[in-house]
Protein backbone atom coordinates (compact mmCIF):
# COMPACT_ATOMS: atom_id res chain seq x y z
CA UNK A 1 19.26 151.18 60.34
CA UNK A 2 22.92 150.39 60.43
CA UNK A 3 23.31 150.17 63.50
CA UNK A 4 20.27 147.63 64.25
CA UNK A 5 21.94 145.44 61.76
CA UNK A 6 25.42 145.87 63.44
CA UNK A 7 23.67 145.21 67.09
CA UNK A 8 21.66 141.81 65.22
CA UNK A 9 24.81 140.29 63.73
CA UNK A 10 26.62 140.70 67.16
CA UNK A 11 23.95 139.69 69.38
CA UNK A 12 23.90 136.57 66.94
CA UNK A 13 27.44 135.92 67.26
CA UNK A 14 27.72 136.43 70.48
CA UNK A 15 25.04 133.84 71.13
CA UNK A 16 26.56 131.40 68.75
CA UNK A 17 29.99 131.74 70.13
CA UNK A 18 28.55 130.67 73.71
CA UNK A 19 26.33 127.81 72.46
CA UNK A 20 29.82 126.29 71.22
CA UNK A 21 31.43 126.82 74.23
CA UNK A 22 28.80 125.57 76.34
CA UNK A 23 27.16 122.69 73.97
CA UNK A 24 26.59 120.19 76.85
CA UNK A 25 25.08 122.67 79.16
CA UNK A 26 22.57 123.68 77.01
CA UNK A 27 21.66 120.55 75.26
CA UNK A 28 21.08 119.88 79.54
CA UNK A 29 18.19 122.09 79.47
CA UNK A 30 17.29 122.10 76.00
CA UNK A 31 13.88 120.73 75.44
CA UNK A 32 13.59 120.06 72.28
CA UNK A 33 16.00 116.71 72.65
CA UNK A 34 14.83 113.49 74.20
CA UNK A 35 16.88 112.02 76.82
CA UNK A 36 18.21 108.59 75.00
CA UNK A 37 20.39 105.72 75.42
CA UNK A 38 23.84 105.19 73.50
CA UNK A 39 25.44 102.20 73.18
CA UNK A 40 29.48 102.06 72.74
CA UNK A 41 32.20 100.03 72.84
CA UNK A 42 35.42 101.62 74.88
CA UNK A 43 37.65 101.65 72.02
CA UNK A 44 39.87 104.07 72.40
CA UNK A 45 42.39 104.92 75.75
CA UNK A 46 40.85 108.10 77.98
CA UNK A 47 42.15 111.57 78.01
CA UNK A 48 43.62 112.15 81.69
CA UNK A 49 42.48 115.65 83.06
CA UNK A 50 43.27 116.84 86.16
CA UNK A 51 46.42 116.72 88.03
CA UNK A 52 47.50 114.58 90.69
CA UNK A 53 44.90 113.36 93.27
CA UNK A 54 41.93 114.53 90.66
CA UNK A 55 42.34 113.22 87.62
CA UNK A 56 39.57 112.13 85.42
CA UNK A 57 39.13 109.83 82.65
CA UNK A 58 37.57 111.24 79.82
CA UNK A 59 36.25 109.47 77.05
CA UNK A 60 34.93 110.41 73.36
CA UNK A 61 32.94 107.67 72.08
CA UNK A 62 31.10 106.65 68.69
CA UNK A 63 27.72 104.80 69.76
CA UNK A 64 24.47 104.01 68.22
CA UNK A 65 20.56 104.16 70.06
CA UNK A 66 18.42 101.54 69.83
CA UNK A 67 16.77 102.94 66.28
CA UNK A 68 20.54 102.84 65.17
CA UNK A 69 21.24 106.16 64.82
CA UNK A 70 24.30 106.89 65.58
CA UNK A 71 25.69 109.25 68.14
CA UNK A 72 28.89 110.76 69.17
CA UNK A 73 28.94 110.38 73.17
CA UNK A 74 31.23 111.85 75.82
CA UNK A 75 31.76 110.86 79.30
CA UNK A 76 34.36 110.51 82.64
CA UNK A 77 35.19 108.36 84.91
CA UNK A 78 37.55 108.77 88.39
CA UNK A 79 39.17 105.01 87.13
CA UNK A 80 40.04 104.30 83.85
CA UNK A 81 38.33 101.62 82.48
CA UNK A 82 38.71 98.71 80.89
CA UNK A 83 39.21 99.13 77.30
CA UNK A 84 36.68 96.79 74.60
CA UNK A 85 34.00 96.98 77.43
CA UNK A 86 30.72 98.17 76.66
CA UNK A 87 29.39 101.24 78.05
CA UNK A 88 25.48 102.12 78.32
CA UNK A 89 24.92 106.23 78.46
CA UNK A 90 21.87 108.17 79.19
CA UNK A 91 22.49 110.83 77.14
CA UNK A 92 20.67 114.37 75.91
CA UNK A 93 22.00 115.93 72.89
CA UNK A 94 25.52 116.55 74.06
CA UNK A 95 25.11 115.99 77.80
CA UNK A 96 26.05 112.68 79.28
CA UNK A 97 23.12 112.11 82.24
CA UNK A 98 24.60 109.03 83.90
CA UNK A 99 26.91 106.09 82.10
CA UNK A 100 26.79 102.20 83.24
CA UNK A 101 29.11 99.49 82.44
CA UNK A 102 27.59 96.87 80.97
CA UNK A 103 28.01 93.48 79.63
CA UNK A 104 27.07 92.24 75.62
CA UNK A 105 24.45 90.59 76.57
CA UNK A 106 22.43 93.63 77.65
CA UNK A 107 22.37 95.59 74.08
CA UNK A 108 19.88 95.23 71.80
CA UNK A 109 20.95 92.83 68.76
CA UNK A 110 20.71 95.50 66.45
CA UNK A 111 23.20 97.65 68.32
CA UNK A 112 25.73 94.78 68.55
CA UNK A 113 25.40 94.28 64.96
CA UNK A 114 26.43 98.00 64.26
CA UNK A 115 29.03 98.62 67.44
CA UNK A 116 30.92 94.58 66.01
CA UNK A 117 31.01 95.88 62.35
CA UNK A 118 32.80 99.56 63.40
């Protein structure tokens, strides 16, 4: 019996210690999350990753859905871009499915509301 419940915990652990790692593959796959879009604003400069001729841009952003939830997105970009420009992701869960620039015009006026008073 002792050793079932030794196998269980590490079997458990094990598991939990890769969904961690791997968050944004999984959520990829994971079908119990919709695929939704985020709004943002780029606030914040990129992290640079890479070296020399492949560096990427990555950036952690706060962002809200249309039902104004909001949602911690992450994406990258080969170009850094402009920084207070709005930024439209497709994302599931963790996973970033494709990001657009867009301009204010193009969010919902409840998501303006919310990304203007953050």
């Amino acid at each position: 019996m002792k050793k079932i419940v030794v196998f269980v915990l590490t079997v458990l652990i094990v598991c939990s210690a890769l969904y961690l790692t791997f968050k944004r593959e999984f959520d990829q796959f994971n079908p119990l999350y919709e695929e939704q879009y985020v709004y943002a604003v780029i606030s914040e400069p990129a992290k640079k990753e890479g070296k020399n001729e492949w560096i990427r841009y990555r950036y952690n952003l706060t962002g809200y859905t249309v039902k104004g939830e909001k949602k911690k997105i992450t994406f990258s970009s080969s170009k850094e871009q402009n920084p207070e420009g709005y930024v439209r992701v497709l994302a599931k869960g963790a996973y970033t499915k494709e990001w657009i620039l867009i301009e204010e015009d193009m969010i919902p006026e409840n998501v303006v509301n919310q990304l203007r008073s953050n």
